[in-house]
Protein backbone atom coordinates (compact mmCIF):
# COMPACT_ATOMS: atom_id res chain seq x y z
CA UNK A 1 31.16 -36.43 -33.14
CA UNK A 2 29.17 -39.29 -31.84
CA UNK A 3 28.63 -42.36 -34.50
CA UNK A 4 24.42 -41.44 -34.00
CA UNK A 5 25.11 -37.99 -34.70
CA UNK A 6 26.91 -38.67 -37.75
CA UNK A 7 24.36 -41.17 -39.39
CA UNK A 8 21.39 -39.06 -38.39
CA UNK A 9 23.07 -36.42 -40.34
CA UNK A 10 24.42 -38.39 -42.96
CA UNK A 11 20.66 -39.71 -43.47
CA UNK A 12 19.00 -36.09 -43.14
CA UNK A 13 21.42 -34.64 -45.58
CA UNK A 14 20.75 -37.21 -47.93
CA UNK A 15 16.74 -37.24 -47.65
CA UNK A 16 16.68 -32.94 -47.97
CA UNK A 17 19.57 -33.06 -50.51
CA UNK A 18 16.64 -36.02 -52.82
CA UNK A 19 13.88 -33.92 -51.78
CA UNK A 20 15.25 -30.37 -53.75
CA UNK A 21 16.83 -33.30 -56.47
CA UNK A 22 13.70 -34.55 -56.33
CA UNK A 23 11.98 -31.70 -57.14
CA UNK A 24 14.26 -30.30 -59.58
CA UNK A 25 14.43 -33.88 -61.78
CA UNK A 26 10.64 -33.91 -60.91
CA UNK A 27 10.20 -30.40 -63.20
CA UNK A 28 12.41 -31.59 -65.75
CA UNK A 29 10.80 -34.97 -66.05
CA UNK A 30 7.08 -33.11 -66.51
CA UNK A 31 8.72 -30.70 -69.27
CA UNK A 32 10.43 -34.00 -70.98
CA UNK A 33 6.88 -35.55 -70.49
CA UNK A 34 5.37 -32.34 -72.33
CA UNK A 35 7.43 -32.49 -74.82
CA UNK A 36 6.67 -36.06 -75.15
CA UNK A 37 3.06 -35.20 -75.58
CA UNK A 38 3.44 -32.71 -77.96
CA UNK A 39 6.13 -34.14 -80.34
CA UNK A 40 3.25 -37.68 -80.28
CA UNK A 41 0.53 -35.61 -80.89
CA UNK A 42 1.75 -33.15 -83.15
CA UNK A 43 3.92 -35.14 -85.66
CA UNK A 44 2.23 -38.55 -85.54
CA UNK A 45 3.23 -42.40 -84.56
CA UNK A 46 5.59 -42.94 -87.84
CA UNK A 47 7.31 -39.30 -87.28
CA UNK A 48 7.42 -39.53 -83.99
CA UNK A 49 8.88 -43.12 -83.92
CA UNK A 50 11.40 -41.95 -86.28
CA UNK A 51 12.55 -39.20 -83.92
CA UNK A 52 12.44 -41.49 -80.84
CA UNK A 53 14.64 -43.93 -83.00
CA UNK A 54 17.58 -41.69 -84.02
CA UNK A 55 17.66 -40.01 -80.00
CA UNK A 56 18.03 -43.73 -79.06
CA UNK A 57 21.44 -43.66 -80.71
CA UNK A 58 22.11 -40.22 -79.92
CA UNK A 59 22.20 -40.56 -76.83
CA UNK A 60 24.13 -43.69 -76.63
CA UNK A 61 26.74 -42.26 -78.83
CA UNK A 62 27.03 -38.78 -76.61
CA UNK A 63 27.32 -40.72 -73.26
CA UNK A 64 30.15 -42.69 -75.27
CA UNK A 65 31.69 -39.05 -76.24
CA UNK A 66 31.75 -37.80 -72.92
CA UNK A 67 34.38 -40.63 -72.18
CA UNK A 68 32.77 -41.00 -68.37
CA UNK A 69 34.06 -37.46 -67.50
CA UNK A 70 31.00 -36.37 -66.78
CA UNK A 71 31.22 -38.72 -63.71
CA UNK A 72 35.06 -38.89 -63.22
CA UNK A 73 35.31 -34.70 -63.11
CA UNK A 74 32.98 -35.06 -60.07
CA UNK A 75 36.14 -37.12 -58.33
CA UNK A 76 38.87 -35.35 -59.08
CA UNK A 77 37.72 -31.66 -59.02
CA UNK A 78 37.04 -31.64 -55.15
CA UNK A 79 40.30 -33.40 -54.41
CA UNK A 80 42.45 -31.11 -56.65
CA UNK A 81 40.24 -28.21 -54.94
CA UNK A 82 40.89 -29.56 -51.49
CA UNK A 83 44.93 -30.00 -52.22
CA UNK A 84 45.38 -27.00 -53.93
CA UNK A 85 46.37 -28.51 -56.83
CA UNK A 86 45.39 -25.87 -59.23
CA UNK A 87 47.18 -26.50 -62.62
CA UNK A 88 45.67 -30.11 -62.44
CA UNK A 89 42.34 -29.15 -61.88
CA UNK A 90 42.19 -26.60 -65.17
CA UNK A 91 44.33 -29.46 -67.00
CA UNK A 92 41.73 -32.29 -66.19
CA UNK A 93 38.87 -29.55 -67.64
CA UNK A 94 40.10 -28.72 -70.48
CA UNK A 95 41.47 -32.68 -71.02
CA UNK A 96 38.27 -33.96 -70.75
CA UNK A 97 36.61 -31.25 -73.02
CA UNK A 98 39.18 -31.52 -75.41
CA UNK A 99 38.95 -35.55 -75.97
CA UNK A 100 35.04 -35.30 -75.57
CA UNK A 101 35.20 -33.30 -79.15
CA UNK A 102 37.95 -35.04 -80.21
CA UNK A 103 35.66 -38.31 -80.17
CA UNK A 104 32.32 -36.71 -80.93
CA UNK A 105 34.37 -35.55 -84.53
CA UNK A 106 34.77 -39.01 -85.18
CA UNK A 107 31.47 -40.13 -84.23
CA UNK A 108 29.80 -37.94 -86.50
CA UNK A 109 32.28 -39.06 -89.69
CA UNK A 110 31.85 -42.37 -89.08
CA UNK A 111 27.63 -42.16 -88.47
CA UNK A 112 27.33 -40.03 -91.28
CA UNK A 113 29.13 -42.55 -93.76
CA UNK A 114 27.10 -44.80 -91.88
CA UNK A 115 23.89 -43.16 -93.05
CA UNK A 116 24.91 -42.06 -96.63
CA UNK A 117 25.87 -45.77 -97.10
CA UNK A 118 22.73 -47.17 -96.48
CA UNK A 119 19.37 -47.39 -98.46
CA UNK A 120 17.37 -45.52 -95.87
CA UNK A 121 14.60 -43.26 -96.26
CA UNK A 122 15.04 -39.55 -97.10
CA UNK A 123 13.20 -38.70 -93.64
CA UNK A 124 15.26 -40.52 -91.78
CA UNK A 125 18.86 -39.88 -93.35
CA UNK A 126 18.06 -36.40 -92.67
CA UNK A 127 16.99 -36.81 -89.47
CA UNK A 128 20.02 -38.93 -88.76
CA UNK A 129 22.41 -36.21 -90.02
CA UNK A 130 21.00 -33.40 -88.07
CA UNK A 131 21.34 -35.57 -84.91
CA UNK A 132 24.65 -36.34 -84.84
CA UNK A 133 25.15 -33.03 -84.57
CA UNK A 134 23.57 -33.45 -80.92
CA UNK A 135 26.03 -35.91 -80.52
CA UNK A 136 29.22 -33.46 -79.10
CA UNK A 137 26.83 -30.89 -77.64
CA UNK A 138 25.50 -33.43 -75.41
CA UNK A 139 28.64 -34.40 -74.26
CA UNK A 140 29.86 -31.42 -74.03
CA UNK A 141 26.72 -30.01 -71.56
CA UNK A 142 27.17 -33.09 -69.44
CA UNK A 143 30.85 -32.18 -68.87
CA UNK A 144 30.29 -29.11 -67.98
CA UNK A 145 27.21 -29.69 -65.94
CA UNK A 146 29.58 -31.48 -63.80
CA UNK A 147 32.32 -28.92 -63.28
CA UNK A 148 29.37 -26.77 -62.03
CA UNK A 149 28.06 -29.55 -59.80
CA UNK A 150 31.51 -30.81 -58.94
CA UNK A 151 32.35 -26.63 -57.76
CA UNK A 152 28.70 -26.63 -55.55
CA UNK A 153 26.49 -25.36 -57.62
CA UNK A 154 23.63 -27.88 -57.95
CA UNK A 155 20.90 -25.99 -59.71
CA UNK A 156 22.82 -24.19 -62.23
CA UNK A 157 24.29 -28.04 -63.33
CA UNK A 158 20.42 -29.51 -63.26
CA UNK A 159 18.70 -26.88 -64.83
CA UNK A 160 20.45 -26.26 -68.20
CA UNK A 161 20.13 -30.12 -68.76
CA UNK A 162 17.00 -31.12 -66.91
CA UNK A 163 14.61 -27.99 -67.47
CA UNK A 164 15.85 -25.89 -69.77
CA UNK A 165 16.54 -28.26 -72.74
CA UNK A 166 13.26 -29.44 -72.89
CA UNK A 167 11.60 -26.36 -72.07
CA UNK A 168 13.06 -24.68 -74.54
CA UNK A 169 11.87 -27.99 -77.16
CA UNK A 170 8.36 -27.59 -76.20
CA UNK A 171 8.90 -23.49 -76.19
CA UNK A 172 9.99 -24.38 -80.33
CA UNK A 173 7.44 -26.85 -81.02
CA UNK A 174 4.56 -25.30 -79.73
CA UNK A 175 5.06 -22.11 -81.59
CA UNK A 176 5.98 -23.53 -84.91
CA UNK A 177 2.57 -26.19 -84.69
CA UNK A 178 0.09 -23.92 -83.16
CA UNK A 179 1.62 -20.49 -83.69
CA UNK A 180 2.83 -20.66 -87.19
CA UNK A 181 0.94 -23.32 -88.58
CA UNK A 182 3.78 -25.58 -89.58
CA UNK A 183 3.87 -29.22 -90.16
CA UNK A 184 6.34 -31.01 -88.25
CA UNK A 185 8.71 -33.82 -89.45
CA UNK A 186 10.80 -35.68 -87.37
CA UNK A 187 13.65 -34.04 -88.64
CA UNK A 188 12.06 -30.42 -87.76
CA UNK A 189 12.07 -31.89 -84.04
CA UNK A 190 15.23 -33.10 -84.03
CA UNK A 191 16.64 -29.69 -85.20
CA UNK A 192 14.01 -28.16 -82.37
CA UNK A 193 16.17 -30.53 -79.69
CA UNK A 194 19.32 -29.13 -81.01
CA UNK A 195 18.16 -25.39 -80.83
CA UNK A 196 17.03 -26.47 -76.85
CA UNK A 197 20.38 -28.75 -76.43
CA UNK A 198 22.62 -25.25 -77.79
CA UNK A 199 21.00 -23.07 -75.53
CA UNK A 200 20.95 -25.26 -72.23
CA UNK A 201 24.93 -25.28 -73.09
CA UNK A 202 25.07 -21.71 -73.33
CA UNK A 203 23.44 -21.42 -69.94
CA UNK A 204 25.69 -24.97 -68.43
CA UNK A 205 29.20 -22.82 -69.43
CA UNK A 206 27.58 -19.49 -67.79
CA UNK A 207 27.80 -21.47 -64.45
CA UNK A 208 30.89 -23.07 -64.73
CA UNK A 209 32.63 -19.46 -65.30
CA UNK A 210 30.69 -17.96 -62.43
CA UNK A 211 31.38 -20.50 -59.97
CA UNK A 212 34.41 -22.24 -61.28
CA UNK A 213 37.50 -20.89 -58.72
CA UNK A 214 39.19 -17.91 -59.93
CA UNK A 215 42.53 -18.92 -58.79
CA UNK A 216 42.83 -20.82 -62.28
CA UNK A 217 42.44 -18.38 -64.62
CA UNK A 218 46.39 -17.45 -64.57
CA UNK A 219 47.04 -21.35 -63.90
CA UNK A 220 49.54 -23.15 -66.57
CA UNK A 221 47.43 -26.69 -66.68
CA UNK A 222 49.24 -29.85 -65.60
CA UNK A 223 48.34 -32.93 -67.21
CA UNK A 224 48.12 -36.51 -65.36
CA UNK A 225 46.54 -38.55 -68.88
CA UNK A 226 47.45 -41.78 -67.49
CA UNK A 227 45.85 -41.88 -64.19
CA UNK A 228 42.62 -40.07 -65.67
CA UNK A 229 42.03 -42.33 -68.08
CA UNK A 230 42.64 -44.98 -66.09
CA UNK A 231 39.90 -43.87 -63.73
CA UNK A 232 37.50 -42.87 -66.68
CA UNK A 233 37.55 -46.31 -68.77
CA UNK A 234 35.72 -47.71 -66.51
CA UNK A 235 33.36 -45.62 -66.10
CA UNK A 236 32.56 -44.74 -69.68
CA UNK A 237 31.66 -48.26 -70.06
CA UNK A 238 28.99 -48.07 -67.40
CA UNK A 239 27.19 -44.73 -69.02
CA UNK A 240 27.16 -46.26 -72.61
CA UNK A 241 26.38 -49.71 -71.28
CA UNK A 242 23.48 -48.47 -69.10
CA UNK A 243 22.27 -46.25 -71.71
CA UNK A 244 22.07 -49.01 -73.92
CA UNK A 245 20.73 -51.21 -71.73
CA UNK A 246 17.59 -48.84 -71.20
CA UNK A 247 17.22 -47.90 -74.96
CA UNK A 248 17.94 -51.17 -76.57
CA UNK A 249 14.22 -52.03 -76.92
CA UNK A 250 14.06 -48.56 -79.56
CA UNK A 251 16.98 -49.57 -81.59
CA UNK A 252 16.20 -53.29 -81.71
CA UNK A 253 12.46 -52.27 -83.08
CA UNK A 254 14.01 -49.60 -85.33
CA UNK A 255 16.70 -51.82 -86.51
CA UNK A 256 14.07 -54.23 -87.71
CA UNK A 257 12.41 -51.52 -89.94
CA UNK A 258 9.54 -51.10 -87.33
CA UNK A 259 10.07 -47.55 -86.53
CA UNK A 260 6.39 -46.82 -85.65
CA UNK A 261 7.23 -49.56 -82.77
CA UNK A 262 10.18 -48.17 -81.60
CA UNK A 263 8.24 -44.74 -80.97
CA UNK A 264 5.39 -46.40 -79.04
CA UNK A 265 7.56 -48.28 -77.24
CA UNK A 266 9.81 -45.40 -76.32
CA UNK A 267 6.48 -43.12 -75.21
CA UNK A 268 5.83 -46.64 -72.58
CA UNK A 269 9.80 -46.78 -71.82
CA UNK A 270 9.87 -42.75 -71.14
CA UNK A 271 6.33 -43.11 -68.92
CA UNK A 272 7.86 -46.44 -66.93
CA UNK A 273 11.06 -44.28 -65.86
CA UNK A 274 8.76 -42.32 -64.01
CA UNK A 275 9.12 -45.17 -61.33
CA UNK A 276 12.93 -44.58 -61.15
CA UNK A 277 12.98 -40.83 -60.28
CA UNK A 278 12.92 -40.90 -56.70
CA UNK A 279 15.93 -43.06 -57.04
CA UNK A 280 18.15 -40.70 -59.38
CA UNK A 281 16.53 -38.14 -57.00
CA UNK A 282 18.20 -39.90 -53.88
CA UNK A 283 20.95 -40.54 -55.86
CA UNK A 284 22.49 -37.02 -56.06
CA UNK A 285 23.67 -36.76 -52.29
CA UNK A 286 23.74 -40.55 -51.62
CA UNK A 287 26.76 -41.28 -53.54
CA UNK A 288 29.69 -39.30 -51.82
CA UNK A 289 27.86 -40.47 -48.13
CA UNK A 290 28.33 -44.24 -49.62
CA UNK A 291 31.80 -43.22 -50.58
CA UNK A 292 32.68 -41.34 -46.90
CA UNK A 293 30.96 -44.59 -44.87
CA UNK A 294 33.34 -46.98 -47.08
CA UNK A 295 36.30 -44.88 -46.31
CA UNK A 296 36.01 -44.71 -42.42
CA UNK A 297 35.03 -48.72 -42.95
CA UNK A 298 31.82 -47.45 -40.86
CA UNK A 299 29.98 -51.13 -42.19
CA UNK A 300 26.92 -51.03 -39.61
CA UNK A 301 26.08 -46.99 -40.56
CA UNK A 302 26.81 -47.59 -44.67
CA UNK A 303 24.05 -50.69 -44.12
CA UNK A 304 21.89 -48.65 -42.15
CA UNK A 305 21.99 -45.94 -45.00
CA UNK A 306 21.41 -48.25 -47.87
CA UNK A 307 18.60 -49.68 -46.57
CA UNK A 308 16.74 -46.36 -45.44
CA UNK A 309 17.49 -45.24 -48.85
CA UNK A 310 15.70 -48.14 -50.42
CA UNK A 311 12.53 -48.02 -48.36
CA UNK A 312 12.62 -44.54 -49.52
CA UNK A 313 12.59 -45.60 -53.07
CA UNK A 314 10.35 -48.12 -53.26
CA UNK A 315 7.75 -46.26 -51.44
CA UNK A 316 7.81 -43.32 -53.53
CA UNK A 317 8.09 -45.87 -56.54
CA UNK A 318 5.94 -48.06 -55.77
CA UNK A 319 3.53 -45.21 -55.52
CA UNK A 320 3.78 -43.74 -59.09
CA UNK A 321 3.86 -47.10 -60.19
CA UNK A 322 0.49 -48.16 -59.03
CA UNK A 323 -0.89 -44.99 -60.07
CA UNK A 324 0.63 -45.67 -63.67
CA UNK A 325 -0.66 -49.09 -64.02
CA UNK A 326 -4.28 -48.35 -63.18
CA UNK A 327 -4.39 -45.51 -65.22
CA UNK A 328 -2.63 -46.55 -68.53
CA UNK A 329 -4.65 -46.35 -71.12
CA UNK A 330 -5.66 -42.99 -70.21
CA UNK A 331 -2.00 -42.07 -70.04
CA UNK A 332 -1.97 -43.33 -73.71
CA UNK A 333 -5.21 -41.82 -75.05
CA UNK A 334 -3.69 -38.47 -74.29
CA UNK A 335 -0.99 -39.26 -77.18
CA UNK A 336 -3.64 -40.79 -79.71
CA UNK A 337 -5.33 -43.83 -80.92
CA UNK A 338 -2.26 -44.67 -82.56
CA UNK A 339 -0.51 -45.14 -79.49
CA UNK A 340 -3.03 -47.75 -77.66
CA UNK A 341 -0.55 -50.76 -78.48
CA UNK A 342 1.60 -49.31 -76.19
CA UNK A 343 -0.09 -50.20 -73.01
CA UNK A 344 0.73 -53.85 -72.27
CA UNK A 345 4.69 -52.64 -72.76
CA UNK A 346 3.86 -50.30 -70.26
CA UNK A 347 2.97 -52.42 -67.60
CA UNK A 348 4.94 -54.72 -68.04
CA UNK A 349 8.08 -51.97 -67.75
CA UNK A 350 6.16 -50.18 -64.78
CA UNK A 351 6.16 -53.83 -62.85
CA UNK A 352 10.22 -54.27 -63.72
CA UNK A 353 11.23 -50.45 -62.48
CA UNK A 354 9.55 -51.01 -59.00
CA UNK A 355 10.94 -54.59 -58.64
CA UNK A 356 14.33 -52.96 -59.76
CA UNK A 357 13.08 -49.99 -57.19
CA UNK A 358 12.85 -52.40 -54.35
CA UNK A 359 17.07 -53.25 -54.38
CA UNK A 360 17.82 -49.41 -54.19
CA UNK A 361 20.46 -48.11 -55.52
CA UNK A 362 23.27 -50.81 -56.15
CA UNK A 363 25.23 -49.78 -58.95
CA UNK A 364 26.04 -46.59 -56.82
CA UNK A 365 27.05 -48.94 -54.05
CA UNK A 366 29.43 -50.54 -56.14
CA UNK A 367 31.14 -47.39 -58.38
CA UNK A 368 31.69 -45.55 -54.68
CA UNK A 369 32.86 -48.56 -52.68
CA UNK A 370 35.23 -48.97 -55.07
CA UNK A 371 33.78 -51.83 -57.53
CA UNK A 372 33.23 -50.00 -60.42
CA UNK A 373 35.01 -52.25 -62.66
CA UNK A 374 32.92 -55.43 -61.80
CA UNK A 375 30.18 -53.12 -61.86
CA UNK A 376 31.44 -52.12 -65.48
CA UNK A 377 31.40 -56.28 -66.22
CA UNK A 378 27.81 -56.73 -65.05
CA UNK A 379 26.07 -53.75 -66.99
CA UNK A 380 27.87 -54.78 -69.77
CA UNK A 381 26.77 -58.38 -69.84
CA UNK A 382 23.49 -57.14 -68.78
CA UNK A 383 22.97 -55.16 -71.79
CA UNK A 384 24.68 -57.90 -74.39
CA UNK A 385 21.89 -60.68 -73.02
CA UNK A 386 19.43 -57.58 -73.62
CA UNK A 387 20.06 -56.82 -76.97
CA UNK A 388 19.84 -60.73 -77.82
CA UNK A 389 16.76 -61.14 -75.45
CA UNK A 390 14.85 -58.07 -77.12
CA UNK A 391 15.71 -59.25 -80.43
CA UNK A 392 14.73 -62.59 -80.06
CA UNK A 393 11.28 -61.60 -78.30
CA UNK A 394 10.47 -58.68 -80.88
CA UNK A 395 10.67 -61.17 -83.53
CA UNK A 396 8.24 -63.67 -81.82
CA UNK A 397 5.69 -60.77 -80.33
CA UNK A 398 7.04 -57.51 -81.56
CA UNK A 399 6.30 -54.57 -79.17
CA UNK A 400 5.95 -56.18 -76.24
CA UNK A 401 8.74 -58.71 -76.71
CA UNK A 402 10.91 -55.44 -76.14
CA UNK A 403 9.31 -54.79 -72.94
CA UNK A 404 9.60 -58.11 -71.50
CA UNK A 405 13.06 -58.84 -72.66
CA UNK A 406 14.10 -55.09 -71.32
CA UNK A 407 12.05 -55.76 -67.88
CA UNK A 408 13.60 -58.86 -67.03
CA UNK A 409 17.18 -58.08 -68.31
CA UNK A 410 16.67 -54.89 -65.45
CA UNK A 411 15.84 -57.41 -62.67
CA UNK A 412 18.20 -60.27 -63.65
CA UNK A 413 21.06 -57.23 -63.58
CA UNK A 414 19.75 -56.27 -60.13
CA UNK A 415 19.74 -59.33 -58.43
CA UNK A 416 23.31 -60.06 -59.82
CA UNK A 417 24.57 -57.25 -58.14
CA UNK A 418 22.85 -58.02 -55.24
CA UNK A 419 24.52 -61.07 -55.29
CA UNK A 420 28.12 -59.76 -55.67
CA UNK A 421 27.24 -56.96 -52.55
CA UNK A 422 26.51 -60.00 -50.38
CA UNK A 423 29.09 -61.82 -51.00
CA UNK A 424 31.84 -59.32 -51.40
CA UNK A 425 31.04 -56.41 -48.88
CA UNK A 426 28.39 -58.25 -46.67
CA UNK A 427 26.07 -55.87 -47.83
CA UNK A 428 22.32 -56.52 -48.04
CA UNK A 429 20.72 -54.97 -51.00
CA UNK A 430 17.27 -52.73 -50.76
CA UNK A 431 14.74 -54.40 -49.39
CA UNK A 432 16.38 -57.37 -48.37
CA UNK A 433 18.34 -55.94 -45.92
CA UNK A 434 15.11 -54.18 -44.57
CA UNK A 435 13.52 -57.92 -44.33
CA UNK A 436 16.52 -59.11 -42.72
CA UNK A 437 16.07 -55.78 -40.09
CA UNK A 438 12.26 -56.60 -39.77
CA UNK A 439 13.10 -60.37 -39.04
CA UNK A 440 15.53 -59.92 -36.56
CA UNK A 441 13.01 -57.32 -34.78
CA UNK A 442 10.80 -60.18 -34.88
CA UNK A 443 13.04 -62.43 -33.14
CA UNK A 444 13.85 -60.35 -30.50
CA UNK A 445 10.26 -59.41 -29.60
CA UNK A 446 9.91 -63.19 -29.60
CA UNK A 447 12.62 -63.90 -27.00
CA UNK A 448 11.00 -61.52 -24.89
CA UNK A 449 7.80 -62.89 -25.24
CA UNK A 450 6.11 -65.28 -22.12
CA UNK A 451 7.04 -69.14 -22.39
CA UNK A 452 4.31 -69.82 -23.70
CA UNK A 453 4.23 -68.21 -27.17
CA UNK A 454 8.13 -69.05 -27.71
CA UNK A 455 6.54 -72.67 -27.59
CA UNK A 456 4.28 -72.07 -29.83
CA UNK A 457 6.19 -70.11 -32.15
CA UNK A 458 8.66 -73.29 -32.20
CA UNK A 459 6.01 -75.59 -33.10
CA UNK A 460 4.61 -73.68 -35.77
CA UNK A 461 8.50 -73.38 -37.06
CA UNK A 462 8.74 -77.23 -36.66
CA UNK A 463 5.40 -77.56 -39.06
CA UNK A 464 6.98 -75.68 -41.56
CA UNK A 465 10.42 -77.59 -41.37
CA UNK A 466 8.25 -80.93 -41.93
């Protein structure tokens, strides 16, 4: 097949691929934005901040218990598939689920002395000790999301996690505030997202034994610990790290005691992500392209591809972004007057995502090119000088100290790894390569132009030199 061929369908299979991601993620994100609304509205700033707190570790601590099988399964199931190699592809499953609850045991021992140690408040203790028991049910539905994904079936791995989770919250909530009259505690909600969290597992495990090959079922697994680990250190680190990195405003203002912070600064962080969803949308066929490119050392075409994908992006984000900005405080007055402090944090996180928008999707770049331990180095170092920035700022200007330090951690981290893609695969990030496409445009135009302007155009670059 002719090189145009193959990057014209490279680039359409990636753009329809986003578009159904895109539409999928775009569902789940208006149900997690529902939610969102409801749980503010309905429970109040402390309760909900609260809530928003102990998720913030939740979630951390799940992406830790998954041990980065939820990314690695999506490498080695289609190459055991492709070879055959049926006893390793059961092993690897039931490996990875095995060690996920192996870990998420631990996790909740350890949290819950954690918890019972401290001199904490009844509401929170409580709502600490129900969520830990999200902590290997998470993990668990992330796994197994990817088995589904990894065996082709795309909407029955982003459903479950994406639409049915928090449709099935809002489903709870709703009824028990406006049908039954209850008053909600954060610790109600919490159990509410473990009812939702249950029954979008039920649902992940339903596809995985429709679509998972039959040809294991009478398989004896084989086991190759070594090299999966190996391949899944890495890659652990760079799901904890990043969610970390975009959480570590919430824990830093609930570590303090300021709870009531950490919510309204988790409603702004939750509203800024907006920006990134066309992104994790583009994301879901444009890593295995990156990785195919890089293979066949097709340089030109892997370019080509990174930098469509980014002026994808950052149109899209740039977009929502805008439209956030202007409209903010209305945003906010949806959740309450309680919640108005939250709109300088906003901004200030909607102008970081579509700066961060702008270099497309580089950490992908890296993990499928084959960089994924450097990539592992600068997350993690992003999210240490994040932790220290946000603390540091929250105790000068509270709130919005979060937001700043969180914002320019996200664009320092970018332009590092633009930096290393430069230098190490002659790769020009997002936009830059798109400059660097318009520029040379430019020049040629300008070559072709009559005497006269190429004169001029020389001049003018002389006045600038001087």
């Amino acid at each position: 097949m002719p090189q145009d061929d193959l990057e014209t369908r490279s680039v359409s299979r990636v753009a329809r691929g986003g578009l159904a991601a895109f539409i999928i993620y775009g569902a789940g994100v208006g149900l997690a934005y529902c939610s969102q609304l409801l749980i503010a509205r309905l429970v109040g700033v402390d309760a909900y901040g609260l809530y928003a707190y102990v998720m913030a570790w939740v979630t951390v601590l799940a992406y830790f218990s998954a041990l980065g099988f939820d990314v690695a399964l999506l490498r080695f199931l289609p190459a055991y598939e492709a070879a055959c190699a049926w006893p390793l592809f059961r092993g690897v499953i039931r490996y990875a689920e095995r060690r996920a609850m192996a870990v998420s045991a631990a996790i909740i021992l350890a949290g819950a002395y954690v918890v019972l140690a401290r001199e904490v408040s009844t509401q929170l203790r409580d709502t600490f000790l129900i969520g830990l028991l999200l902590v290997p049910v998470l993990a668990l539905l992330w796994i197994r999301s990817s088995i589904v994904r990894a065996c082709g079936g795309v909407l029955w791995a982003v459903a479950p996690n994406r639409v049915m989770r928090d449709g099935v919250l809002v489903g709870l909530v709703a009824l028990a505030s406006a049908g039954l009259g209850w008053t909600l505690d954060a610790a109600a909600v919490i159990s509410a997202t473990l009812v939702g969290a249950i029954i979008a597992l039920l649902f992940a495990t339903l596809g995985m034994r429709k679509l998972r090959p039959r040809i294991i079922d009478g398989v004896e697994p084989a086991y190759e610990a070594e090299s999966w680990r190996r391949a899944a250190l890495p890659l652990v680190i760079l799901t904890a790290a990043e969610a970390l990195l975009n959480r570590s405003g919430v824990i830093v203002l609930g570590w303090f005691g300021d709870t009531k912070a950490a919510g309204i600064y988790s409603l702004a962080f939750n509203i800024a992500f907006v920006v990134g969803l066309p992104r994790v949308a583009i994301n879901t066929l444009f890593a295995p392209t990156i990785s195919g490119f890089h293979a066949r050392n097709e340089h030109a075409m892997l370019q080509r591809l990174i930098t469509r994908a980014a002026s994808w992006t950052l149109a899209a984000s740039g977009f929502i972004g805008i439209v956030l900005f202007v409209f903010a405080e209305q945003f906010f007055g949806w959740f309450g007057a309680d919640y108005a402090a939250g709109v300088p944090a906003l901004r200030i996180l909607l102008v970081g995502q579509v700066l961060v928008a702008a270099g497309g999707s580089q950490l992908h770049v890296m993990t499928m090119t084959g960089h994924e331990r450097s990539a592992a180095v600068l997350l993690v170092s992003s999210t240490i000088v994040n932790l220290a920035a946000s603390g540091a700022l929250v105790a000068l200007i509270g709130l919005n100290g979060a937001a700043i330090g969180t914002a320019a951690t996200l664009i320092l981290w970018n332009l590092a790894m633009a930096t290393f893609l430069s230098r190490r695969l002659g790769l020009k990030a997002g936009v830059l390569a798109f400059l660097q496409l318009g520029l040379k445009r430019t020049e040629r135009q300008a070559a072709e132009a009559p005497p006269s302007v190429r004169r001029a155009l020389g001049r003018l670059r002389q006045s600038f030199r001087v």
